[in-house]
Protein backbone atom coordinates (compact mmCIF):
# COMPACT_ATOMS: atom_id res chain seq x y z
CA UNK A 1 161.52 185.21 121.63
CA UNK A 2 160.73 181.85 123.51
CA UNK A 3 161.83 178.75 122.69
CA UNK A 4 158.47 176.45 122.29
CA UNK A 5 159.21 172.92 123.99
CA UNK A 6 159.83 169.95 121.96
CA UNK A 7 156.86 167.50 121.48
CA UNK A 8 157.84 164.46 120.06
CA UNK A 9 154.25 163.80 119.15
CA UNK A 10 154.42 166.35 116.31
CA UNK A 11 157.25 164.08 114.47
CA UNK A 12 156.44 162.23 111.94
CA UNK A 13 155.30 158.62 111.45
CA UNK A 14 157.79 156.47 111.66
CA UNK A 15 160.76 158.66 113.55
CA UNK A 16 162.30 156.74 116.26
CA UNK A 17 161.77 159.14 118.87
CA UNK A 18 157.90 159.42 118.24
CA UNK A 19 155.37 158.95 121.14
CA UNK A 20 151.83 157.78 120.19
CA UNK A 21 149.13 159.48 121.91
CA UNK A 22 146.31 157.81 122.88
CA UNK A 23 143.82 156.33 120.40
CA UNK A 24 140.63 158.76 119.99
CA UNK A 25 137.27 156.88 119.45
CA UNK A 26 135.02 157.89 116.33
CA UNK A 27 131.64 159.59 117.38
CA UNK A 28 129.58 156.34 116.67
CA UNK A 29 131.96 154.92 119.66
CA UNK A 30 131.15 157.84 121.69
CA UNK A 31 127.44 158.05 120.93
CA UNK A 32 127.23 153.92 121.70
CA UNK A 33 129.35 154.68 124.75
CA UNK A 34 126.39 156.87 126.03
CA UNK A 35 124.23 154.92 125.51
CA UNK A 36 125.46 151.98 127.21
CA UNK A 37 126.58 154.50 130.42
CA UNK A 38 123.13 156.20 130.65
CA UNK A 39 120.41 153.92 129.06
CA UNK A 40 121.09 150.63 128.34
CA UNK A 41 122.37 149.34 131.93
CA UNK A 42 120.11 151.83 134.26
CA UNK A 43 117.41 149.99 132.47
CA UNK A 44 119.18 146.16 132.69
CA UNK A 45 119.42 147.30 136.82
CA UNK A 46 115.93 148.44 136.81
CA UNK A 47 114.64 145.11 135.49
CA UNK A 48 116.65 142.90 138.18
CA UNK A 49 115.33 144.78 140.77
CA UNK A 50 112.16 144.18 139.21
CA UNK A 51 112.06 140.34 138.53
CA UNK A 52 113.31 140.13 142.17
CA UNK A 53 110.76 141.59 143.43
CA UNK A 54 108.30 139.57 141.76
CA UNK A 55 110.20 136.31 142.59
CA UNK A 56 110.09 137.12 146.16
CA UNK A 57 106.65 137.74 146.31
CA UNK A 58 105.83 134.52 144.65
CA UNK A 59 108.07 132.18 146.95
CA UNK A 60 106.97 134.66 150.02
CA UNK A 61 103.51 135.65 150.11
CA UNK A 62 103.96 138.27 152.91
CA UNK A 63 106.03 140.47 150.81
CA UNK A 64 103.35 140.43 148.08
CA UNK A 65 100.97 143.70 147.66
CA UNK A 66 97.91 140.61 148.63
CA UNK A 67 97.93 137.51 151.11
CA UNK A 68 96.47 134.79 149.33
CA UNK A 69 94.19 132.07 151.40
CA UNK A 70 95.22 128.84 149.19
CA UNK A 71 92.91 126.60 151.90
CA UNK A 72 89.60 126.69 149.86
CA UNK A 73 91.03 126.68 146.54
CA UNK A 74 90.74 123.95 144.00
CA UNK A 75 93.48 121.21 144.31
CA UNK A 76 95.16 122.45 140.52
CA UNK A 77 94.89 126.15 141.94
CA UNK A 78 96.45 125.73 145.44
CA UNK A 79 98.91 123.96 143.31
CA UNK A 80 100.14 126.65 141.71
CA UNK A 81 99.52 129.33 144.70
CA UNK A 82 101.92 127.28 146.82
CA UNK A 83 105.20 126.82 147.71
CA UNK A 84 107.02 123.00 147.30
CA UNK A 85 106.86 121.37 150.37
CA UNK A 86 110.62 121.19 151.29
CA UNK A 87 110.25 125.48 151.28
CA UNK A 88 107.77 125.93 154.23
CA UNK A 89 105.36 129.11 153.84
CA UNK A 90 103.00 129.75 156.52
CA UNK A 91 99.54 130.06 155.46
CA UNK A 92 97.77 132.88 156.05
CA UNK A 93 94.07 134.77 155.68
CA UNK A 94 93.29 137.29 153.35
CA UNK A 95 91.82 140.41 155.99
CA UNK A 96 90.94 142.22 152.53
CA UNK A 97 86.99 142.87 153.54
CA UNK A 98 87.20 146.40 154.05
CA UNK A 99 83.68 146.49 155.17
CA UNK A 100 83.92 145.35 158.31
CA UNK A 101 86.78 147.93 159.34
CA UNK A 102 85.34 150.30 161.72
CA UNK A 103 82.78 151.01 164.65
CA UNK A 104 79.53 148.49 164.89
CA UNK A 105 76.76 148.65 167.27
CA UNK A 106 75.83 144.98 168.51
CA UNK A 107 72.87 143.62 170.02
CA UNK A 108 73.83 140.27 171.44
CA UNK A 109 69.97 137.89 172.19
CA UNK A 110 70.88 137.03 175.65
CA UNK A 111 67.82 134.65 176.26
CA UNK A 112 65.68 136.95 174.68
CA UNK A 113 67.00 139.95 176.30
CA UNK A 114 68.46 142.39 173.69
CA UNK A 115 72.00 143.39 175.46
CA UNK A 116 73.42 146.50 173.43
CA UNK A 117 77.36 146.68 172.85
CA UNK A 118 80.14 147.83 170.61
CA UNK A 119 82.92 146.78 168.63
CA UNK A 120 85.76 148.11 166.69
CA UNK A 121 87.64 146.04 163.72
CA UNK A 122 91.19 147.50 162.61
CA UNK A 123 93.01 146.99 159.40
CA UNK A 124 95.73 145.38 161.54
CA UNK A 125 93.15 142.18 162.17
CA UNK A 126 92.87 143.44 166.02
CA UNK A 127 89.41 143.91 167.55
CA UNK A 128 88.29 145.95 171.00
CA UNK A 129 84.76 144.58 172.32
CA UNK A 130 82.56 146.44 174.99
CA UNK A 131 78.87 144.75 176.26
CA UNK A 132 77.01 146.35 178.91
CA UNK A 133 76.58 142.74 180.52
CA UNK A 134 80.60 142.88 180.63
CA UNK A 135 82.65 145.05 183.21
CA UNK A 136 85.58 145.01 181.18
CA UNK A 137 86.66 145.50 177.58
CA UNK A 138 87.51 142.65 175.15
CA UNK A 139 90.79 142.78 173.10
CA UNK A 140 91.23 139.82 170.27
CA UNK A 141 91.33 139.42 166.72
CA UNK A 142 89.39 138.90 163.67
CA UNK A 143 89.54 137.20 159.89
CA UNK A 144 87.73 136.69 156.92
CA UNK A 145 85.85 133.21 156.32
CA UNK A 146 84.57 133.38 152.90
CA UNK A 147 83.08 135.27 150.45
CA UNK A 148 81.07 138.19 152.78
CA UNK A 149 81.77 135.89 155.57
CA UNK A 150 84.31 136.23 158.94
CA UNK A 151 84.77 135.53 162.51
CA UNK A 152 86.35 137.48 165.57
CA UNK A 153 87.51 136.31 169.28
CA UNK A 154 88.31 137.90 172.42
CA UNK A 155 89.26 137.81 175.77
CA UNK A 156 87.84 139.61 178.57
CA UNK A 157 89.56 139.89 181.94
CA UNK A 158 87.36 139.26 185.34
CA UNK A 159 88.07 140.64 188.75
CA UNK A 160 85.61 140.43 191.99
CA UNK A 161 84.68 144.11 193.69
CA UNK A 162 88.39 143.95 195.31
CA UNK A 163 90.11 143.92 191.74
CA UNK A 164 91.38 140.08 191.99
CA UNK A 165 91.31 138.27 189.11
CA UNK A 166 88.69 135.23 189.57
CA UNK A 167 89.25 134.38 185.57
CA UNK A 168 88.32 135.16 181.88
CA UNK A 169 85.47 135.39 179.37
CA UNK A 170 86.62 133.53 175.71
CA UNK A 171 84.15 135.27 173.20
CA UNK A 172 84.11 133.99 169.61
CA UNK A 173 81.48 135.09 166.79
CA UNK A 174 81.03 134.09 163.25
CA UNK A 175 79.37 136.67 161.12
CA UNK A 176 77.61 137.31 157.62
CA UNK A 177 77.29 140.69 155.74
CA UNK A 178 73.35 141.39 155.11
CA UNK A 179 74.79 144.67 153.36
CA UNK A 180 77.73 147.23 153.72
CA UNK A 181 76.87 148.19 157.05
CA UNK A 182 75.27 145.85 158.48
CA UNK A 183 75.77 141.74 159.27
CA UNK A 184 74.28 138.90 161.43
CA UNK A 185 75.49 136.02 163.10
CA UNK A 186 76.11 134.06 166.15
CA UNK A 187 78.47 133.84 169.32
CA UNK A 188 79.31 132.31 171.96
CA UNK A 189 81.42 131.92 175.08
CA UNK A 190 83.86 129.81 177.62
CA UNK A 191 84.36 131.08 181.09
CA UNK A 192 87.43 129.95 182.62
CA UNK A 193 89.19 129.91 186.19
CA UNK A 194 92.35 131.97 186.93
CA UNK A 195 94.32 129.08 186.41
CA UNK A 196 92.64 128.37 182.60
CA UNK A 197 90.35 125.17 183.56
CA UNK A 198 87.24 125.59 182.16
CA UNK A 199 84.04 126.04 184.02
CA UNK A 200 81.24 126.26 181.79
CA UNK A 201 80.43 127.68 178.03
CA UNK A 202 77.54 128.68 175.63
CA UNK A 203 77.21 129.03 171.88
CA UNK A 204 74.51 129.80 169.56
CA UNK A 205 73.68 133.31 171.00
CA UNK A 206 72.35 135.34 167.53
CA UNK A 207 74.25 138.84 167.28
CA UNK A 208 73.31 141.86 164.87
CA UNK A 209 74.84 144.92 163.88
CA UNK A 210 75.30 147.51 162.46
CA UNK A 211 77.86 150.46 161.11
CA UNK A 212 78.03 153.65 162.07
CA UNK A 213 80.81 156.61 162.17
CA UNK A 214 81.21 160.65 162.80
CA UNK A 215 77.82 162.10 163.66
CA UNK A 216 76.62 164.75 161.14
């Protein structure tokens, strides 16, 4: 018959030779344990992350799910929209007119002659410009103005029948939504030397468009 090993655990309270094992918590300990471990602090983490979040996009704008234009707001509202002054934020335009993103037909009043054209607006803010009184394609930008209200520039490239460059066409145009797909407005344009000194400009030129995507 074996001999079962001596465990001085099994003596009795108070025997010098008694080792104590190690304290055993009461189910309420364990249950509040789990809770703790799988509830309570996942949820403390969660809302940290989430009051940083919104902290950020307060103090930084650009991290925010919307750019805010704070330059045509009331003094009390720009107030609270901005930043102290000793924490620099640049300002920038909301682009948040979907409308305007896509393909447009133009007709640019060229002295009374109706010149046809198209442009593209992207999401981005970026703009590509064709005119058939231009040889080359315009690249530039575009933002919103106001309420149903923007403005777009570009550049376009010249080059004599050899393919120098003899200079550049600065187009800007201010526009006005008459309805989802189409708008109105003006343009105009400098013409500079390959060196950028200005030769001569125009403005005032009325421009309409209008929408138009995948043919049926």
């Amino acid at each position: 018959m074996a001999v079962r090993p001596f465990d001085p655990r099994l003596l009795p309270e108070g025997h010098p030779d008694k080792i104590a094992g190690p304290a055993r918590g009461t189910v309420l300990d364990g249950l509040w344990r789990g809770l703790v471990r799988y509830c309570l602090w996942p949820s403390y983490r969660g809302l940290v992350a989430l009051g940083s979040t919104h902290v950020a996009a307060l103090w930084h704008p650009e991290f925010g799910a919307h750019l805010q234009d704070v330059s045509s707001a009331s003094p009390e509202r720009a107030g609270r929209l901005t930043a102290p002054s000793h924490f620099p934020i640049p300002r920038r335009t909301v682009m948040s007119d979907a409308r305007l993103v896509g393909t447009w037909t133009t007709h640019l009043d060229d002295d009374g002659k109706a010149v046809p054209g198209l442009v593209s607006f992207s999401a981005d803010g970026s703009v590509v410009s064709t005119q058939l009184n231009t040889k080359n394609i315009g690249l530039g930008t575009w933002r919103v103005t106001g309420s149903g209200t923007f403005e777009y520039g570009f550049h376009i490239l010249a080059a004599d029948p050899e393919g120098k460059h003899v200079g550049e066409a600065h187009v800007r145009v201010s526009g006005e939504f008459v309805s989802d797909t189409e708008w109105q407005g003006t343009g105009g344009a400098e013409f500079f030397d390959p060196q950028g000194t200005r030769l001569r400009g125009h403005a005032g030129s009325k421009v309409t468009a209008g929408k138009f995507g995948i043919d049926d």
